[in-house]
N, C-alpha and C. Protein backbone atom coordinates (compact mmCIF):
# COMPACT_ATOMS: atom_id res chain seq x y z
N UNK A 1 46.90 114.67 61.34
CA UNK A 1 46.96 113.82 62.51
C UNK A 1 46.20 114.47 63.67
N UNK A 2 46.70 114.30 65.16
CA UNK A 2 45.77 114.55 66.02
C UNK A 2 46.59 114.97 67.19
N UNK A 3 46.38 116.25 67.53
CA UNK A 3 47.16 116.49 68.91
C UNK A 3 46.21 116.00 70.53
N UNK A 4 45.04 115.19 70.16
CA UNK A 4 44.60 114.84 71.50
C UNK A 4 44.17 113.49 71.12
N UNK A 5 44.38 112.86 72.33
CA UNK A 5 43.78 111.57 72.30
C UNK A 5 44.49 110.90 73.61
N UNK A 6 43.57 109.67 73.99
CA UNK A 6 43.29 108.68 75.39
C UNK A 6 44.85 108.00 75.60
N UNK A 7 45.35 108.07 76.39
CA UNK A 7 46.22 107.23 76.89
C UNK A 7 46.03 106.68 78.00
N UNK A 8 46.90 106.02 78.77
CA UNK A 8 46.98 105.15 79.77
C UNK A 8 48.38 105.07 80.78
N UNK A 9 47.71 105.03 82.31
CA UNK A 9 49.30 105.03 83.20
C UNK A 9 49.50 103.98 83.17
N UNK A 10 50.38 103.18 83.23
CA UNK A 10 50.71 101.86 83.27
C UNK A 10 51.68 101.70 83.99
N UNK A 11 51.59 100.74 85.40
CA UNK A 11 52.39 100.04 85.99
C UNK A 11 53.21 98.74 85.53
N UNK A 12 53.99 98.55 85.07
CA UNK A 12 54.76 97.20 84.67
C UNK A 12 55.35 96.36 85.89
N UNK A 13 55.86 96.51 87.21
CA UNK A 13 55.89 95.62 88.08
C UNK A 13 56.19 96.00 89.33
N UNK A 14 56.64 95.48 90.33
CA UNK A 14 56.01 95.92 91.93
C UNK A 14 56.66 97.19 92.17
N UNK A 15 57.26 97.81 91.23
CA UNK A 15 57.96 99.34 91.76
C UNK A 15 57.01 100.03 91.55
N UNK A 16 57.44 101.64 92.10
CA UNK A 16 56.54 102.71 92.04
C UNK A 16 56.53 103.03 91.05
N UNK A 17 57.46 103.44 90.23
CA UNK A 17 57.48 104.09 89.15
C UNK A 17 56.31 103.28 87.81
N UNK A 18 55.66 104.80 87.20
CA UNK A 18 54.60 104.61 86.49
C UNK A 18 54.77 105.21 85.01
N UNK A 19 54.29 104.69 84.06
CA UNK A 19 54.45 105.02 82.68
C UNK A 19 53.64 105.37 82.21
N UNK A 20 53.69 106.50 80.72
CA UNK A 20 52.10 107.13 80.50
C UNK A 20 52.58 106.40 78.75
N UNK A 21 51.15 106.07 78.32
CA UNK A 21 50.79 105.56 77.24
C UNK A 21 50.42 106.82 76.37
N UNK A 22 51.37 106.92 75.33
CA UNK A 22 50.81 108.15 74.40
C UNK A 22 50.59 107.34 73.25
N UNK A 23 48.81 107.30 72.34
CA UNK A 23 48.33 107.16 71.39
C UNK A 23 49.03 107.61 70.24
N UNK A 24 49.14 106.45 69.49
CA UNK A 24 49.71 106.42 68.27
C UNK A 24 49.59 107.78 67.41
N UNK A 25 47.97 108.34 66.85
CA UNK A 25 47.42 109.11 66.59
C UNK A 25 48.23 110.52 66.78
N UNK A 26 48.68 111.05 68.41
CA UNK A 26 49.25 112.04 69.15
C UNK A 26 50.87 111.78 69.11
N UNK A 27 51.84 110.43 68.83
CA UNK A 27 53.16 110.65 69.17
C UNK A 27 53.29 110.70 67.24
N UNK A 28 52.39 109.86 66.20
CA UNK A 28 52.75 110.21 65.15
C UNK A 28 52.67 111.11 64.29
N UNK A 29 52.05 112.58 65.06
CA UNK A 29 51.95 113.79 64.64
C UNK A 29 53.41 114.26 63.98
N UNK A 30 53.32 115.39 63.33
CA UNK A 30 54.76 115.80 63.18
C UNK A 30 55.02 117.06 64.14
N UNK A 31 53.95 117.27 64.78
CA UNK A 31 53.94 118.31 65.86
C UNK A 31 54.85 117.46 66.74
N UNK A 32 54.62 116.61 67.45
CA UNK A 32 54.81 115.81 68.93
C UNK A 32 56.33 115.61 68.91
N UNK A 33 56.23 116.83 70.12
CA UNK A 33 57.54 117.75 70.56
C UNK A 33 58.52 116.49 71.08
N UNK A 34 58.32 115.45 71.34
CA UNK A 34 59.81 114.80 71.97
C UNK A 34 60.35 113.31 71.25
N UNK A 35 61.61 113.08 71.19
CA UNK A 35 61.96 112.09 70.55
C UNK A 35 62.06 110.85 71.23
N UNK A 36 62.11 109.80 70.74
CA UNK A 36 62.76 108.27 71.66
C UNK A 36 63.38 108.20 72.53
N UNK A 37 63.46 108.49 73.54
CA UNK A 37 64.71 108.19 74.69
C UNK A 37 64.64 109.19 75.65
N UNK A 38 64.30 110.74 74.82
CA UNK A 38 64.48 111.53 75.33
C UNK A 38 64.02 111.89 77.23
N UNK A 39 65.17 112.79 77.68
CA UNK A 39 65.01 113.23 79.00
C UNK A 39 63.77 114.28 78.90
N UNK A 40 62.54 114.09 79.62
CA UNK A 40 61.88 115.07 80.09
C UNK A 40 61.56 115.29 81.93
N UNK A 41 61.10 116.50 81.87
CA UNK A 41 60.76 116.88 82.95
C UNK A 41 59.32 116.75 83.73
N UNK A 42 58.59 116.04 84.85
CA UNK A 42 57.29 115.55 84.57
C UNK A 42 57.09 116.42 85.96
N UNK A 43 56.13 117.23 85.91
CA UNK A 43 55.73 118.15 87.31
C UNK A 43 54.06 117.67 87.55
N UNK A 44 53.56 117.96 88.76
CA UNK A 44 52.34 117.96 88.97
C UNK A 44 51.97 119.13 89.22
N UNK A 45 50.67 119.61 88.31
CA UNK A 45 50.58 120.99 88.51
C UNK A 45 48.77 120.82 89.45
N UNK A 46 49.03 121.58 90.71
CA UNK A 46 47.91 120.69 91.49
C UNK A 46 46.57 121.79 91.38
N UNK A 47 47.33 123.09 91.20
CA UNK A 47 45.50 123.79 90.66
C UNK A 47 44.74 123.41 89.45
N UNK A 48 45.40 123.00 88.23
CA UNK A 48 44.74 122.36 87.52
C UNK A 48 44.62 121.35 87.36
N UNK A 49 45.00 120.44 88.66
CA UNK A 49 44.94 118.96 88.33
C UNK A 49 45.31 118.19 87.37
N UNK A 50 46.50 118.23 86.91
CA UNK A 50 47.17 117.62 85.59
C UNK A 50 48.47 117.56 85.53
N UNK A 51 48.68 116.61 84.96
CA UNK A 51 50.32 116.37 85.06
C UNK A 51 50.91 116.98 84.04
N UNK A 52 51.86 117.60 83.77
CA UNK A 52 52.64 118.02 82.76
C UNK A 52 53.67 117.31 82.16
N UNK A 53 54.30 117.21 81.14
CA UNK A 53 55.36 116.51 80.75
C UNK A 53 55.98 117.81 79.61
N UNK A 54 57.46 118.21 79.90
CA UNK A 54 57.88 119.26 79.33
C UNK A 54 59.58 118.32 78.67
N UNK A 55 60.08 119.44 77.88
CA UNK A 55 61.42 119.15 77.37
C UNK A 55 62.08 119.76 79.00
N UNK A 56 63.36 118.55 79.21
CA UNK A 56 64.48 118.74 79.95
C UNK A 56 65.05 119.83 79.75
N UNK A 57 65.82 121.07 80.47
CA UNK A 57 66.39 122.17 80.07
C UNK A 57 68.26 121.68 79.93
């Protein structure tokens, strides 16, 4: 399978809150660390310009 590939933020309706699109390719790995539902933790890391998405502690 594939640990990289294109997704998408997606807004669904007039709220702020925004959703990230993870490619089929990357969530049907058997690597791809998080399950259905699951709580994660989403930081902005601003020297490297990238968002992170980690497991909840």
């Amino acid at each position: 399978m594939s640990k990289e590939g294109k997704g998408k933020i997606v807004k669904l309706s007039s709220a702020r809150t925004r959703f990230v699109s993870i490619p089929a390719d990357v969530a049907g790995d058997d690597r791809f660390p998080f399950e259905t539902g699951e709580e994660v933790r989403v930081t902005i890391d601003d020297e490297k310009k990238r968002l992170v998405i980690e497991k909840s502690e």
